[in-house]
N, C-alpha and C. Protein backbone atom coordinates (compact mmCIF):
# COMPACT_ATOMS: atom_id res chain seq x y z
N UNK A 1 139.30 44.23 60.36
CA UNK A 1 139.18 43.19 59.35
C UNK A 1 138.00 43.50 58.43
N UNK A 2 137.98 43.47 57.09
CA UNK A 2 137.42 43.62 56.26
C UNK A 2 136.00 42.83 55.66
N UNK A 3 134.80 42.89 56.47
CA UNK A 3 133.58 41.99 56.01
C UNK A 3 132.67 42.78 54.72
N UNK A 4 132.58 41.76 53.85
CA UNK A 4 132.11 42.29 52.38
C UNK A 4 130.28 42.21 52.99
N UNK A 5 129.87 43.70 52.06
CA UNK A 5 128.76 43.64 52.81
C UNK A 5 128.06 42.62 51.66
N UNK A 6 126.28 42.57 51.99
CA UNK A 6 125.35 42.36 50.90
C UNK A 6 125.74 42.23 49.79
N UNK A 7 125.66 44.01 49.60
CA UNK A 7 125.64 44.34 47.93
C UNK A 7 127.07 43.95 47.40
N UNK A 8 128.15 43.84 48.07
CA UNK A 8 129.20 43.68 47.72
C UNK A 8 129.33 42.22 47.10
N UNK A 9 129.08 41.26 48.31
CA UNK A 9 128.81 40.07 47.36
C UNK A 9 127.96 39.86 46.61
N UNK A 10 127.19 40.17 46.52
CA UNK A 10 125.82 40.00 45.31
C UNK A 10 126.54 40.66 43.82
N UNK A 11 127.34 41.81 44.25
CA UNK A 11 128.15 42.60 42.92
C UNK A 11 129.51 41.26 42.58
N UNK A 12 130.16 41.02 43.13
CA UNK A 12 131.06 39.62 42.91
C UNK A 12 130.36 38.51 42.35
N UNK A 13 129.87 38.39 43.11
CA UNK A 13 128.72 36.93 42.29
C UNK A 13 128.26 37.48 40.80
N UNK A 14 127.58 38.29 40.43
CA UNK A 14 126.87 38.90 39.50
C UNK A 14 127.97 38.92 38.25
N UNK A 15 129.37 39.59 38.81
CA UNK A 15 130.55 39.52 37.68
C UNK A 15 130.77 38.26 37.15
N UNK A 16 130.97 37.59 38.57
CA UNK A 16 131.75 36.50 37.83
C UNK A 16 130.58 35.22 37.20
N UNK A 17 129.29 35.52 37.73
CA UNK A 17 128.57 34.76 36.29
C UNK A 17 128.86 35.36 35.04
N UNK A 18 129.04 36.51 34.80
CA UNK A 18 129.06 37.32 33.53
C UNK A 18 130.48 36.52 32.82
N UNK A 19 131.41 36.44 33.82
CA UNK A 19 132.71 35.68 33.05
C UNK A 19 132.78 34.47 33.17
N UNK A 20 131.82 33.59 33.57
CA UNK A 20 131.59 32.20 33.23
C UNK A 20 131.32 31.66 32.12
N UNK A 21 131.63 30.83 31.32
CA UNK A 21 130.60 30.65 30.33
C UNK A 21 130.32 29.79 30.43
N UNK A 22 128.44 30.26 29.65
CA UNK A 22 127.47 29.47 29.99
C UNK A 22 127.20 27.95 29.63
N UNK A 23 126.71 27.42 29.60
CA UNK A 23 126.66 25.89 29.47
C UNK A 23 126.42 25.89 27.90
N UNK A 24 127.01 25.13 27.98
CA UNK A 24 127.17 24.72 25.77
C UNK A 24 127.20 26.14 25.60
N UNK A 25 126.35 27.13 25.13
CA UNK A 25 126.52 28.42 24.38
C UNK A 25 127.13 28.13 22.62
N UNK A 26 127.97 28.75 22.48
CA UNK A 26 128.19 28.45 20.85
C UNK A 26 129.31 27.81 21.19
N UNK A 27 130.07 26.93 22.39
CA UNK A 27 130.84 25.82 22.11
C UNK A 27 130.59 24.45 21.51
N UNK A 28 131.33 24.41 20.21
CA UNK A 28 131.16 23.04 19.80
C UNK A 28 131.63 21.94 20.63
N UNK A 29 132.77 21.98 21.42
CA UNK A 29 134.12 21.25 21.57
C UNK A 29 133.02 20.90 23.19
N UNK A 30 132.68 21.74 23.73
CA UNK A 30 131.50 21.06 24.52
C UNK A 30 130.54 20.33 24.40
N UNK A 31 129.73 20.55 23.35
CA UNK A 31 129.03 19.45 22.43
C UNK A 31 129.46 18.40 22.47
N UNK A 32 130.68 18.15 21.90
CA UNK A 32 131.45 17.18 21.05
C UNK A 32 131.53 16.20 22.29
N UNK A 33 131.91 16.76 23.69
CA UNK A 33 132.29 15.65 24.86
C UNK A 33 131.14 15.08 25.15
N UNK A 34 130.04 15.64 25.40
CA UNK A 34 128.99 14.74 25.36
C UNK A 34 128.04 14.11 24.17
N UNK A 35 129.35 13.85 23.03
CA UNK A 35 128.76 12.68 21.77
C UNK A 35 127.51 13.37 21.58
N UNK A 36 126.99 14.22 21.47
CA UNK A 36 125.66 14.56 20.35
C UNK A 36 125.58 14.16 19.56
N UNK A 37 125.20 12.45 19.27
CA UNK A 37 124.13 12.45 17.54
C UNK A 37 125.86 12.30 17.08
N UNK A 38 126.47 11.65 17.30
CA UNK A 38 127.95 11.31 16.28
C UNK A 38 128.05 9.93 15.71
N UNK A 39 127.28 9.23 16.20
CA UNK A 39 127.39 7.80 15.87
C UNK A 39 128.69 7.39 17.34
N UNK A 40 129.25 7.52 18.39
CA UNK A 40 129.59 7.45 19.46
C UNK A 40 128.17 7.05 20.48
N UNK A 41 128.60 7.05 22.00
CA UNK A 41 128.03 6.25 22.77
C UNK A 41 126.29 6.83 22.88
N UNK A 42 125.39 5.56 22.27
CA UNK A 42 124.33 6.27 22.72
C UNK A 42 123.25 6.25 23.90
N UNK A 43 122.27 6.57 23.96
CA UNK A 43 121.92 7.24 25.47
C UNK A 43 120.32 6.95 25.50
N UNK A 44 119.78 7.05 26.56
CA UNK A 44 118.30 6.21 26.31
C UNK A 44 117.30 7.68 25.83
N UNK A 45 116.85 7.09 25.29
CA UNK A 45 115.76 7.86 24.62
C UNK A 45 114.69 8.71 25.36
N UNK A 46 114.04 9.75 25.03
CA UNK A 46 114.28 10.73 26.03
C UNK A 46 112.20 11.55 25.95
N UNK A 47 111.57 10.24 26.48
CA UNK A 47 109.61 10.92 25.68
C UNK A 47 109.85 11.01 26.86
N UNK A 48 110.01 11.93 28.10
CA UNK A 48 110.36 12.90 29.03
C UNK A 48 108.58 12.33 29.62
N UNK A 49 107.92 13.10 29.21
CA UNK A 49 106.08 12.63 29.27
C UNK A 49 105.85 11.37 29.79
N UNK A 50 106.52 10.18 29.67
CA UNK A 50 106.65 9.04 29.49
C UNK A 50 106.94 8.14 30.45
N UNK A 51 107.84 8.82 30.78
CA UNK A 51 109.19 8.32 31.65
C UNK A 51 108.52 7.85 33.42
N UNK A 52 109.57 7.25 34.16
CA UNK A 52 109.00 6.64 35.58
C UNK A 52 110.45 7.25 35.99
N UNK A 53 110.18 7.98 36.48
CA UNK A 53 111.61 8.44 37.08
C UNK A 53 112.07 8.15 38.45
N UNK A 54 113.01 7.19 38.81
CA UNK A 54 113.86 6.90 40.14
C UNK A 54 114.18 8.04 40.63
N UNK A 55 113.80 8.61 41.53
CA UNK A 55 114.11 9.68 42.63
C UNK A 55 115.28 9.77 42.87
N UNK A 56 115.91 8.36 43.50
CA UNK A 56 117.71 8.27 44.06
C UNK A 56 118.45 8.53 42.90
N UNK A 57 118.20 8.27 41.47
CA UNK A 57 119.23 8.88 40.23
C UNK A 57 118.94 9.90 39.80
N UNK A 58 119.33 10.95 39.78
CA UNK A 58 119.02 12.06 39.25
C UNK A 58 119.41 12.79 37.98
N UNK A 59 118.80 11.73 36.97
CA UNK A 59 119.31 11.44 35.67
C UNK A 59 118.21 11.54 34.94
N UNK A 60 117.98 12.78 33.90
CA UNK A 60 117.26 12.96 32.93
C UNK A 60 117.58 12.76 31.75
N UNK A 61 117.13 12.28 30.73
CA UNK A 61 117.41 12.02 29.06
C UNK A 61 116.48 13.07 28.51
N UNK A 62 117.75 13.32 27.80
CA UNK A 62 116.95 14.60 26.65
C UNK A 62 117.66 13.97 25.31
N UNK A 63 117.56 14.94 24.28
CA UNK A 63 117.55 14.22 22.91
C UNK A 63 118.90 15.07 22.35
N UNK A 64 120.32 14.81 21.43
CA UNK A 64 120.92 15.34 20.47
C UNK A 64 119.79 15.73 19.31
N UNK A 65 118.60 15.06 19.12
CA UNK A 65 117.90 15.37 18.02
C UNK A 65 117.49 17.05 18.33
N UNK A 66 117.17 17.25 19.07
CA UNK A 66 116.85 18.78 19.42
C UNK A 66 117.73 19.55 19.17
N UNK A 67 118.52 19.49 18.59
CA UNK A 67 119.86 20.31 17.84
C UNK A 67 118.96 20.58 16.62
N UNK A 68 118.50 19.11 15.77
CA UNK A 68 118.16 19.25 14.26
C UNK A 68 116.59 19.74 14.36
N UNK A 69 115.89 20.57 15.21
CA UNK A 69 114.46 19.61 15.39
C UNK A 69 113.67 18.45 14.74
N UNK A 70 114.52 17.63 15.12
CA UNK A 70 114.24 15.97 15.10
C UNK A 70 112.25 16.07 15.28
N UNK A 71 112.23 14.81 14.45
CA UNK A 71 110.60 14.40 15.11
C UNK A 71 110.64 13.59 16.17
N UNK A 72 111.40 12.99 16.24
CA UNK A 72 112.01 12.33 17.55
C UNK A 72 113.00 12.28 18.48
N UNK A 73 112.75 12.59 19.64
CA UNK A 73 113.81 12.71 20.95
C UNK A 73 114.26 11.99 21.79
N UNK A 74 115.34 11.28 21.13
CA UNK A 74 116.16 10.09 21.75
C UNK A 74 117.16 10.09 21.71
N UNK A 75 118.50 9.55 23.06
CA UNK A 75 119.60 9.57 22.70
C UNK A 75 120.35 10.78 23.24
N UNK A 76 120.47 10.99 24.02
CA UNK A 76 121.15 11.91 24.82
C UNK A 76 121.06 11.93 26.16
N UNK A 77 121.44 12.59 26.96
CA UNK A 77 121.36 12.64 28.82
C UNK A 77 121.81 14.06 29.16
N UNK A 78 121.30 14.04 30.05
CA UNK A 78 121.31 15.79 30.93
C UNK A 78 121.43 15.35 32.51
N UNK A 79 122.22 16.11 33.13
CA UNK A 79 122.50 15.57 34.99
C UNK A 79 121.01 16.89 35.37
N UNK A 80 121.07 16.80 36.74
CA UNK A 80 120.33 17.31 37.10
C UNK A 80 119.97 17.12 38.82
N UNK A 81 119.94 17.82 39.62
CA UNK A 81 119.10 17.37 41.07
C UNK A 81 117.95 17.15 40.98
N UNK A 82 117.51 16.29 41.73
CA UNK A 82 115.98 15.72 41.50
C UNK A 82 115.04 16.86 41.84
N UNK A 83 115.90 17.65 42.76
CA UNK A 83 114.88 18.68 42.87
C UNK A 83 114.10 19.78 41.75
N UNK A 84 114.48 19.40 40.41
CA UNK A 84 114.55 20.36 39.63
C UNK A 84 113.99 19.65 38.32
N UNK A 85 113.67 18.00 39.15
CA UNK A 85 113.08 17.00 37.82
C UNK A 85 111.77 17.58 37.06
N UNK A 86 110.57 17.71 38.10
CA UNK A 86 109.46 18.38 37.89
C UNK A 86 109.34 19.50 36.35
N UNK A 87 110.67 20.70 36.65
CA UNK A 87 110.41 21.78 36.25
C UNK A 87 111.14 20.98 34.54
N UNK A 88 111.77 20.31 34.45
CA UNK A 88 112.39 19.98 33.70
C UNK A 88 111.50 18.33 32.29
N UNK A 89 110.81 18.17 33.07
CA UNK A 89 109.30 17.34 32.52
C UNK A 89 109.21 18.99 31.49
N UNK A 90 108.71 19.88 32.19
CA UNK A 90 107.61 20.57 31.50
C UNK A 90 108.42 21.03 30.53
N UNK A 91 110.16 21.87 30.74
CA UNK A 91 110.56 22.75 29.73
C UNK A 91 110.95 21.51 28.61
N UNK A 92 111.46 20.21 28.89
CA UNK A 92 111.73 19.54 27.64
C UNK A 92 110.84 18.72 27.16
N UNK A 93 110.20 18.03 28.00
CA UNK A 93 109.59 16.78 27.76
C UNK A 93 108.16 17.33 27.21
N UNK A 94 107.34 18.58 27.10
CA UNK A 94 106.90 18.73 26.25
C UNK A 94 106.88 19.72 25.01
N UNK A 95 108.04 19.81 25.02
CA UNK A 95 108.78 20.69 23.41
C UNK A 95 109.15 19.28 22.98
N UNK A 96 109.17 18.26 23.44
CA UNK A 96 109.46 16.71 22.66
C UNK A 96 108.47 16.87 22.21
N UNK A 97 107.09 16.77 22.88
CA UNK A 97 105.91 15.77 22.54
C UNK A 97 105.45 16.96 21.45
N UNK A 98 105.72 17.74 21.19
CA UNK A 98 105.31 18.85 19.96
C UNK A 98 106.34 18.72 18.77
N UNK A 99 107.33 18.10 19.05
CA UNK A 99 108.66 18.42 17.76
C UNK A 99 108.54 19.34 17.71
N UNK A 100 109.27 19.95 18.81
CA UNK A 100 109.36 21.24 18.29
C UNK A 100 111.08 22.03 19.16
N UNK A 101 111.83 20.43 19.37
CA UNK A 101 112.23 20.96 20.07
C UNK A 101 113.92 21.34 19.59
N UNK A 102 114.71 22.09 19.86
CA UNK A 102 115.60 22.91 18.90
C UNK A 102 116.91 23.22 19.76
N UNK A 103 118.09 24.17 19.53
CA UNK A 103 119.38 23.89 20.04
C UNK A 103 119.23 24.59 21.26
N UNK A 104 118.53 26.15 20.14
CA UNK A 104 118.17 27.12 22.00
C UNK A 104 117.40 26.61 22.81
N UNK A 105 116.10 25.80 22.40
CA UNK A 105 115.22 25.36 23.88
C UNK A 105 116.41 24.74 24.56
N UNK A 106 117.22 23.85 24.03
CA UNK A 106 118.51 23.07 25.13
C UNK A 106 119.08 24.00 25.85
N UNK A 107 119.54 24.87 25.05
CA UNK A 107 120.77 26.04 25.18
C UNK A 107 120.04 26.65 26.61
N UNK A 108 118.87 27.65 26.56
CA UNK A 108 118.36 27.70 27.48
C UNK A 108 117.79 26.87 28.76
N UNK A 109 117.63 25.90 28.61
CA UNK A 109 117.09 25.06 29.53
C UNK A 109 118.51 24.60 30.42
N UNK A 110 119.68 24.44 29.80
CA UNK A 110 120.83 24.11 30.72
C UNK A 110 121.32 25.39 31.18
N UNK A 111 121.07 26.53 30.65
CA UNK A 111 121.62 27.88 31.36
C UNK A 111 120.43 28.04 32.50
N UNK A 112 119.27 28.07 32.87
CA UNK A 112 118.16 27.86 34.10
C UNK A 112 118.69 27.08 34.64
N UNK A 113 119.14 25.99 34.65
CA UNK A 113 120.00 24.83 36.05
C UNK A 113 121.20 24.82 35.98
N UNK A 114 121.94 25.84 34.91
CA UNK A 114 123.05 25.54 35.49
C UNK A 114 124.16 24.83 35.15
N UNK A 115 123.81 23.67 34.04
CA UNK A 115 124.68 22.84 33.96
C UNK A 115 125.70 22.80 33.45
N UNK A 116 126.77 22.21 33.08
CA UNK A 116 127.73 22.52 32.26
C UNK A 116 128.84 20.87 32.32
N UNK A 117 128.68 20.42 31.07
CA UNK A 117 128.78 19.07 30.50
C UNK A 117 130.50 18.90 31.10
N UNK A 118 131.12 19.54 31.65
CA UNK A 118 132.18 19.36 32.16
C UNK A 118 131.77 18.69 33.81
N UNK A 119 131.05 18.87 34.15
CA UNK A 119 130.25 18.61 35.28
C UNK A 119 130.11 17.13 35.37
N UNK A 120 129.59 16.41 34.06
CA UNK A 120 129.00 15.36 34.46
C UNK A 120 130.24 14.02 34.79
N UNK A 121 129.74 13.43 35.24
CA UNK A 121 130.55 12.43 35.29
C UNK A 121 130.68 11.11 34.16
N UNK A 122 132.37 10.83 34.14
CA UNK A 122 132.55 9.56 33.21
C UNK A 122 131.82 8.58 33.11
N UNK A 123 131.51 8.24 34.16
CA UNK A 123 130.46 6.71 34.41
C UNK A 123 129.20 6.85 33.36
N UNK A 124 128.91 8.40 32.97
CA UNK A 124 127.73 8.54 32.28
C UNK A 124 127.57 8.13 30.87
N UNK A 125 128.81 8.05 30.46
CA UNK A 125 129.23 7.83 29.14
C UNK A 125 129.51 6.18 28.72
N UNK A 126 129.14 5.81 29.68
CA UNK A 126 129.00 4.06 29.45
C UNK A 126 128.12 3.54 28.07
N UNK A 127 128.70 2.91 27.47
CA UNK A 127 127.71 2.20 26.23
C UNK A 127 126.21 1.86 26.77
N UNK A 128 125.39 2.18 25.90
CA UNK A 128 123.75 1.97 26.55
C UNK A 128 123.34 1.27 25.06
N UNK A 129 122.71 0.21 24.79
CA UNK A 129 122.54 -0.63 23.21
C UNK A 129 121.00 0.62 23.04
N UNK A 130 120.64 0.35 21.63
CA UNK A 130 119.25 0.63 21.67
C UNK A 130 118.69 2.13 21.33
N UNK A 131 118.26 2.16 20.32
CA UNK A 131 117.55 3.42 20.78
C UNK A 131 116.20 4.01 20.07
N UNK A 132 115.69 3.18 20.12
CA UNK A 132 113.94 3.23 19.30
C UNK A 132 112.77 3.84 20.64
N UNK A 133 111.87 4.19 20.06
CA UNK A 133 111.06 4.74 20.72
C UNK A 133 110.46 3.98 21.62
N UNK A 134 110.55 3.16 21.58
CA UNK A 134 109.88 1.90 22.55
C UNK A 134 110.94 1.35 23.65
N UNK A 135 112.08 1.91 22.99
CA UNK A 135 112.99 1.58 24.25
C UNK A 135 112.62 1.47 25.71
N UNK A 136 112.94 0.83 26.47
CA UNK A 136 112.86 0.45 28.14
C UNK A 136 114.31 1.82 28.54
N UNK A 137 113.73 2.86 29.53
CA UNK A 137 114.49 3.66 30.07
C UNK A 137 115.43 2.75 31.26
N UNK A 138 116.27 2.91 31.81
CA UNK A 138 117.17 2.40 32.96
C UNK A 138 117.42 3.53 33.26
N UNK A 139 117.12 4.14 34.55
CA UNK A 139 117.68 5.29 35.44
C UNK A 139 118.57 5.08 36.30
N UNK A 140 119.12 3.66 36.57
CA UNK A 140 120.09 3.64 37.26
C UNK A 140 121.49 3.13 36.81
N UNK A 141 121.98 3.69 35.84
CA UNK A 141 123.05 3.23 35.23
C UNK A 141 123.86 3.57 35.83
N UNK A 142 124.05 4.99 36.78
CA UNK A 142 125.09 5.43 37.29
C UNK A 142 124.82 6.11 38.99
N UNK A 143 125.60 5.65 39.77
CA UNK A 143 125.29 6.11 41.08
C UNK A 143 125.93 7.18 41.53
N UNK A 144 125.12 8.00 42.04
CA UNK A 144 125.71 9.61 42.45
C UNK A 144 126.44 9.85 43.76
């Protein structure tokens, strides 16, 4: 019987990331499902710096404005394991607090975890009112 060694799986794995594609990348039509900035459902506002984050939801807000580099970053959502909240403060939440933040910092930051907006779940897409800088965050809109 045939056991794949090490290198063998590490060479399988390695391909078939290569024929995955990556999270958003130059898909619009991926974009588009998670409403970026369309005037569709919007999403709590996202001063990352700011934020009190519930441990049990593992729900980060990032901004559609980071497409335009917006001066402000509000209005969007990103999934995430909590384990990975930490690292995710630093890569977005302060490219917010600089405006400085843009399609590739996203682009990259969801290819490092992984994500891919097919992933998330419907419940996420629930109407949320509001979206000024002073907004009150809710991290528990949706249970995992």
């Amino acid at each position: 019987m045939y056991r794949p060694t090490t290198s063998t799986t590490l060479s399988v794995l390695f391909l078939s990331a290569l024929a995955a594609p990556m999270p958003f990348g130059d898909s619009l039509d991926k974009r588009e499902t998670i409403n970026w900035g369309t005037g569709r459902p919007y999403f709590p506002q996202a001063d990352l710096a700011c934020t009190n984050v519930d441990s049990d939801y593992p729900i980060v807000a990032i901004s559609h404005d980071m497409f335009e580099s917006s001066n402000y970053c509000n209005q969007g959502i990103i999934v995430m394991n909590t384990a990975n909240q930490n690292a995710a403060y630093a890569r977005i939440g302060d490219k917010c607090q600089q405006h400085e933040c843009t399609y590739n910092d996203l682009d990259l930051f969801l290819t490092q975890f992984l994500i891919d907006v097919e992933d998330l779940p419907e419940k996420l897409f629930a109407q949320l009112d509001g979206t000024g800088a002073d907004m009150e965050i809710k991290w528990n809109f949706v249970e995992w």
